[in-house]
N, C-alpha and C. Protein backbone atom coordinates (compact mmCIF):
# COMPACT_ATOMS: atom_id res chain seq x y z
N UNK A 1 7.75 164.03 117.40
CA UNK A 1 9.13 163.79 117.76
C UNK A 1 9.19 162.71 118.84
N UNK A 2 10.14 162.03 118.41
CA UNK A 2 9.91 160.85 119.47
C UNK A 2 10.85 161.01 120.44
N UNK A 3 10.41 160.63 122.08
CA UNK A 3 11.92 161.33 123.57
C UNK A 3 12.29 159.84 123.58
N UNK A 4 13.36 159.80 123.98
CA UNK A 4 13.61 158.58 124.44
C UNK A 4 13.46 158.01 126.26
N UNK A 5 12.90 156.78 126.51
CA UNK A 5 12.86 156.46 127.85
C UNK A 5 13.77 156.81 128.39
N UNK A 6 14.36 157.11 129.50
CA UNK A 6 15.26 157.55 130.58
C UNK A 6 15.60 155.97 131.20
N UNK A 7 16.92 155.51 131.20
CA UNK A 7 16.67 154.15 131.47
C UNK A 7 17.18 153.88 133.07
N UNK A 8 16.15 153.02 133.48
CA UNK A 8 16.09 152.97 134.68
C UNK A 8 15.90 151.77 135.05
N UNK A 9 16.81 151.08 136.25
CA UNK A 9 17.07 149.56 136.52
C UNK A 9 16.19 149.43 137.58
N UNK A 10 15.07 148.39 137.70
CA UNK A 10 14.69 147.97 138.78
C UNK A 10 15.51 147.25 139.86
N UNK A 11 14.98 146.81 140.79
CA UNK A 11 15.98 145.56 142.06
C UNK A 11 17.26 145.99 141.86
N UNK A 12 18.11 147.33 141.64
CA UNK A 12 19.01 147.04 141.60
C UNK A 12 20.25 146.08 140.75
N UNK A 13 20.16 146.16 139.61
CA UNK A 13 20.36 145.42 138.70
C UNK A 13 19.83 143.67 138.17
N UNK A 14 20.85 143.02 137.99
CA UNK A 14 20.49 141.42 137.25
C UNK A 14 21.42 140.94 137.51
N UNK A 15 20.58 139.29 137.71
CA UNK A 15 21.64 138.35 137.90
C UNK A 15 21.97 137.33 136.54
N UNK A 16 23.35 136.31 137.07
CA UNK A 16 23.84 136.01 136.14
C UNK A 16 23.07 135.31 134.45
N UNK A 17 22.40 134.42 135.07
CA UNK A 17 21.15 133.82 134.11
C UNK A 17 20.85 135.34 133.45
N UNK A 18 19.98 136.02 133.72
CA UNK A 18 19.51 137.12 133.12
C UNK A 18 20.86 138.01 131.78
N UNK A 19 21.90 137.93 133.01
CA UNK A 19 23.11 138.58 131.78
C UNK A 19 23.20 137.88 130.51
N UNK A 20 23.39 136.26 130.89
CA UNK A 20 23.63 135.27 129.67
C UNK A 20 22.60 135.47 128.52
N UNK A 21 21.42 135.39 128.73
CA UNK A 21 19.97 135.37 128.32
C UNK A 21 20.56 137.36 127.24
N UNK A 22 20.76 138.45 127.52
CA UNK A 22 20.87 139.64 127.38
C UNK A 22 22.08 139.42 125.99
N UNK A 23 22.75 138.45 126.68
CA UNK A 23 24.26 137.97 125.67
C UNK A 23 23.27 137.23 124.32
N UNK A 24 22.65 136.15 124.73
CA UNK A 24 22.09 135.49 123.48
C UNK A 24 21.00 136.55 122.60
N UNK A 25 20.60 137.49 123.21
CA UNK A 25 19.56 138.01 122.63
C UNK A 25 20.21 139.00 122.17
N UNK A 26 21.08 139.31 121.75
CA UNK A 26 21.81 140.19 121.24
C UNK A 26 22.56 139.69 120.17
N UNK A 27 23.00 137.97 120.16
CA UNK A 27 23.02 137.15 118.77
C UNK A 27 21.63 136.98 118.05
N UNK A 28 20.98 137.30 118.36
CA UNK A 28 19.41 137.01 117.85
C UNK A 28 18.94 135.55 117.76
N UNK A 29 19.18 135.04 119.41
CA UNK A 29 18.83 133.60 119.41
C UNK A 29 17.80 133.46 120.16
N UNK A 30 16.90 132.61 119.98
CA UNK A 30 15.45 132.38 120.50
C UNK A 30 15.14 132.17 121.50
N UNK A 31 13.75 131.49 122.31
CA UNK A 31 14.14 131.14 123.29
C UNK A 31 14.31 129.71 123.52
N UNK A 32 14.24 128.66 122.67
CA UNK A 32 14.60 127.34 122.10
C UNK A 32 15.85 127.29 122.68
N UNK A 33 16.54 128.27 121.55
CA UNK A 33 18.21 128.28 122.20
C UNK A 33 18.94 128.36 123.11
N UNK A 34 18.14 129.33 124.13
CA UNK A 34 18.45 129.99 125.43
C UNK A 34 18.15 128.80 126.41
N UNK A 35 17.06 128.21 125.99
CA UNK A 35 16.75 127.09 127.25
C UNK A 35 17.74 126.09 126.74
N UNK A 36 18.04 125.18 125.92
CA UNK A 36 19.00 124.61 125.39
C UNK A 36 20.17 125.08 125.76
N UNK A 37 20.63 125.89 125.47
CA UNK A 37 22.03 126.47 125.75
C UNK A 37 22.42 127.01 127.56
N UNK A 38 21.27 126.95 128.56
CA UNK A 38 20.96 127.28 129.56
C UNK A 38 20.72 126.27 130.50
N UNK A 39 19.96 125.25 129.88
CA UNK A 39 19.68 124.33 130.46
C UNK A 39 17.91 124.19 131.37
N UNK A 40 17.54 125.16 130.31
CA UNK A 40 16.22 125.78 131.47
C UNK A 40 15.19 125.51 130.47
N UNK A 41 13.86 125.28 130.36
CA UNK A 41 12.50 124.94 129.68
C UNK A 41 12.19 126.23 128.93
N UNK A 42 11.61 126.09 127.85
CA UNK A 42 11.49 127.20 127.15
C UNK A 42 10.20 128.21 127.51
N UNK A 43 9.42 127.92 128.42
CA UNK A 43 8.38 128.52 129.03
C UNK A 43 9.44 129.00 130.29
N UNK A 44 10.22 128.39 130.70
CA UNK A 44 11.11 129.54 131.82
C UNK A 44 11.71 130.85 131.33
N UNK A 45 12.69 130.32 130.13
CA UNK A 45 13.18 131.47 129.67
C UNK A 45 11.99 132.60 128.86
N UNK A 46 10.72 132.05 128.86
CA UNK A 46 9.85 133.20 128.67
C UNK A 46 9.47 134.08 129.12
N UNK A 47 9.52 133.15 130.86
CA UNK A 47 8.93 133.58 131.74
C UNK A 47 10.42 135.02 132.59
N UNK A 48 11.23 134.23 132.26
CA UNK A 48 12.43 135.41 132.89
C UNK A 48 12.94 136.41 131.87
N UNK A 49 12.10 135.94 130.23
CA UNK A 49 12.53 137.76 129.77
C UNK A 49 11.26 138.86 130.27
N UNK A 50 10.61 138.18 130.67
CA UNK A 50 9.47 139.53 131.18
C UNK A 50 9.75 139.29 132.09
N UNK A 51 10.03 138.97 132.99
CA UNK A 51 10.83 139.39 134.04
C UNK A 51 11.92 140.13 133.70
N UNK A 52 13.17 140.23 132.69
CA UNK A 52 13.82 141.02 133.05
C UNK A 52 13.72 142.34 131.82
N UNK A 53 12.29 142.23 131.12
CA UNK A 53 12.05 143.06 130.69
C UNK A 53 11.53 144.33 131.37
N UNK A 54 10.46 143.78 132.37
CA UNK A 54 9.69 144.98 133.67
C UNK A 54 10.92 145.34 134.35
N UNK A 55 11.84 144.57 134.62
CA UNK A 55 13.04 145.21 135.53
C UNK A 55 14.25 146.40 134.65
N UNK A 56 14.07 145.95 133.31
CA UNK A 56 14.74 146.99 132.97
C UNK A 56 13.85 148.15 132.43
N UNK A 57 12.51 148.16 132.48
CA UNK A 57 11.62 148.96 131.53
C UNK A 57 11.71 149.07 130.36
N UNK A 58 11.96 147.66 129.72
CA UNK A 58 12.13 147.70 128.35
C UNK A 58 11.00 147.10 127.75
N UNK A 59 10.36 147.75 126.28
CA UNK A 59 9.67 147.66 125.60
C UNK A 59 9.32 146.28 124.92
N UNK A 60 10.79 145.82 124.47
CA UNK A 60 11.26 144.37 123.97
C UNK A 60 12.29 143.80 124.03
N UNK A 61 12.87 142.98 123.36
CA UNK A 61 13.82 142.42 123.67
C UNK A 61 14.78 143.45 122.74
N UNK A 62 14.78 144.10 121.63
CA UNK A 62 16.03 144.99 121.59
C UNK A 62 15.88 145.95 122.13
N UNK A 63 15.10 146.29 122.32
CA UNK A 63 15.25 147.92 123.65
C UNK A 63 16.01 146.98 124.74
N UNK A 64 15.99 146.06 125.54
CA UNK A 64 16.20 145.44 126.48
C UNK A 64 17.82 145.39 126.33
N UNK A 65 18.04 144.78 125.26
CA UNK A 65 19.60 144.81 124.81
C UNK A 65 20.29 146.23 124.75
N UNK A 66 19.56 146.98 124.12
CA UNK A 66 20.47 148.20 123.78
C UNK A 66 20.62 148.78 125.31
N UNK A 67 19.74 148.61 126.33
CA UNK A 67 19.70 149.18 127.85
C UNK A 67 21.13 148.72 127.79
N UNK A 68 21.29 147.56 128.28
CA UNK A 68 22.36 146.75 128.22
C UNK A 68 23.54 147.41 128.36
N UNK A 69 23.60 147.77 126.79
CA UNK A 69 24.36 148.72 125.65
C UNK A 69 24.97 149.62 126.81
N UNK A 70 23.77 150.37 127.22
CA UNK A 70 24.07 151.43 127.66
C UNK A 70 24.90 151.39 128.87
N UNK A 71 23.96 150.65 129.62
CA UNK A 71 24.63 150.70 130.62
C UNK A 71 26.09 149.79 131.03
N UNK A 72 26.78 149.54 130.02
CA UNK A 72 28.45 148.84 130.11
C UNK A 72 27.86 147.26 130.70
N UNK A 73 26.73 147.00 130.46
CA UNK A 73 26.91 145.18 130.63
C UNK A 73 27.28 144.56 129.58
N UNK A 74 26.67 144.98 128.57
CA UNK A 74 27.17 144.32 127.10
C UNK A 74 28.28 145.49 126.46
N UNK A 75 28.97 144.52 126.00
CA UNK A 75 30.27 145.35 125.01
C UNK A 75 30.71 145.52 123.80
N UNK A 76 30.86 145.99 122.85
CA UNK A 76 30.51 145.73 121.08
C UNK A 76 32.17 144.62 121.34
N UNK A 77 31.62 143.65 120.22
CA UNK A 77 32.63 142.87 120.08
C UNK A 77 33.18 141.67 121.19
N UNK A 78 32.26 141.40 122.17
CA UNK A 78 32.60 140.71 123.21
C UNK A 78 31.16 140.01 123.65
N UNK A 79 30.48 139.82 122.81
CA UNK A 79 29.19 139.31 123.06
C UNK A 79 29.49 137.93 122.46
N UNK A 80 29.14 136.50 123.40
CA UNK A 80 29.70 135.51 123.08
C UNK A 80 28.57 134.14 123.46
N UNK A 81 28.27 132.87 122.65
CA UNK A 81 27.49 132.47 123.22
C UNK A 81 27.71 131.75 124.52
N UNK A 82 27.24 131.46 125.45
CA UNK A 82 27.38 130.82 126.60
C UNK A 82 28.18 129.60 126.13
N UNK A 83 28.88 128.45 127.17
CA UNK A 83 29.14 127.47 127.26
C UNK A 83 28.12 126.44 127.59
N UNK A 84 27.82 125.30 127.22
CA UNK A 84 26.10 124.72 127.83
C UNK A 84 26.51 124.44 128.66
N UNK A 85 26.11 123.84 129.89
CA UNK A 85 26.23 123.43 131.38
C UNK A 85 26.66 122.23 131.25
């Protein structure tokens, strides 16, 4: 039987970059896109989903999202792609 993790936020939540990044990965966009659409190198945005993967204790990037889910950052129907800079 499988339990589910107990979800638990490191630092006190995330900042804005990290939210946007949570928004695209929830369209199922890469990290090509994210740095493109962000304005950031694609070895950064690699480097800040494990970063905000250890901070949320998420497994991957959809466990990471569904945390999200849970916790009222993301909203069904209001997930949108960023504006580019």
């Amino acid at each position: 039987m499988h339990h589910p993790k107990r979800v638990t936020v490191r630092s006190g939540g995330i900042n804005t970059t990290q939210l946007k990044m949570l928004r695209m990965m929830a369209l199922g966009e890469d990290q090509y896109d994210m740095a493109e659409a962000l304005n950031l190198r694609p070895t950064t945005i690699h480097t800040y989903r494990a970063l905000l993967l250890k901070k949320l204790n998420a497994d991957n990037s959809t466990h990471a999202v569904a945390i999200a889910y849970e916790l009222g950052w993301l909203q069904r129907g209001t997930v949108t792609l960023p504006k580019a800079a």
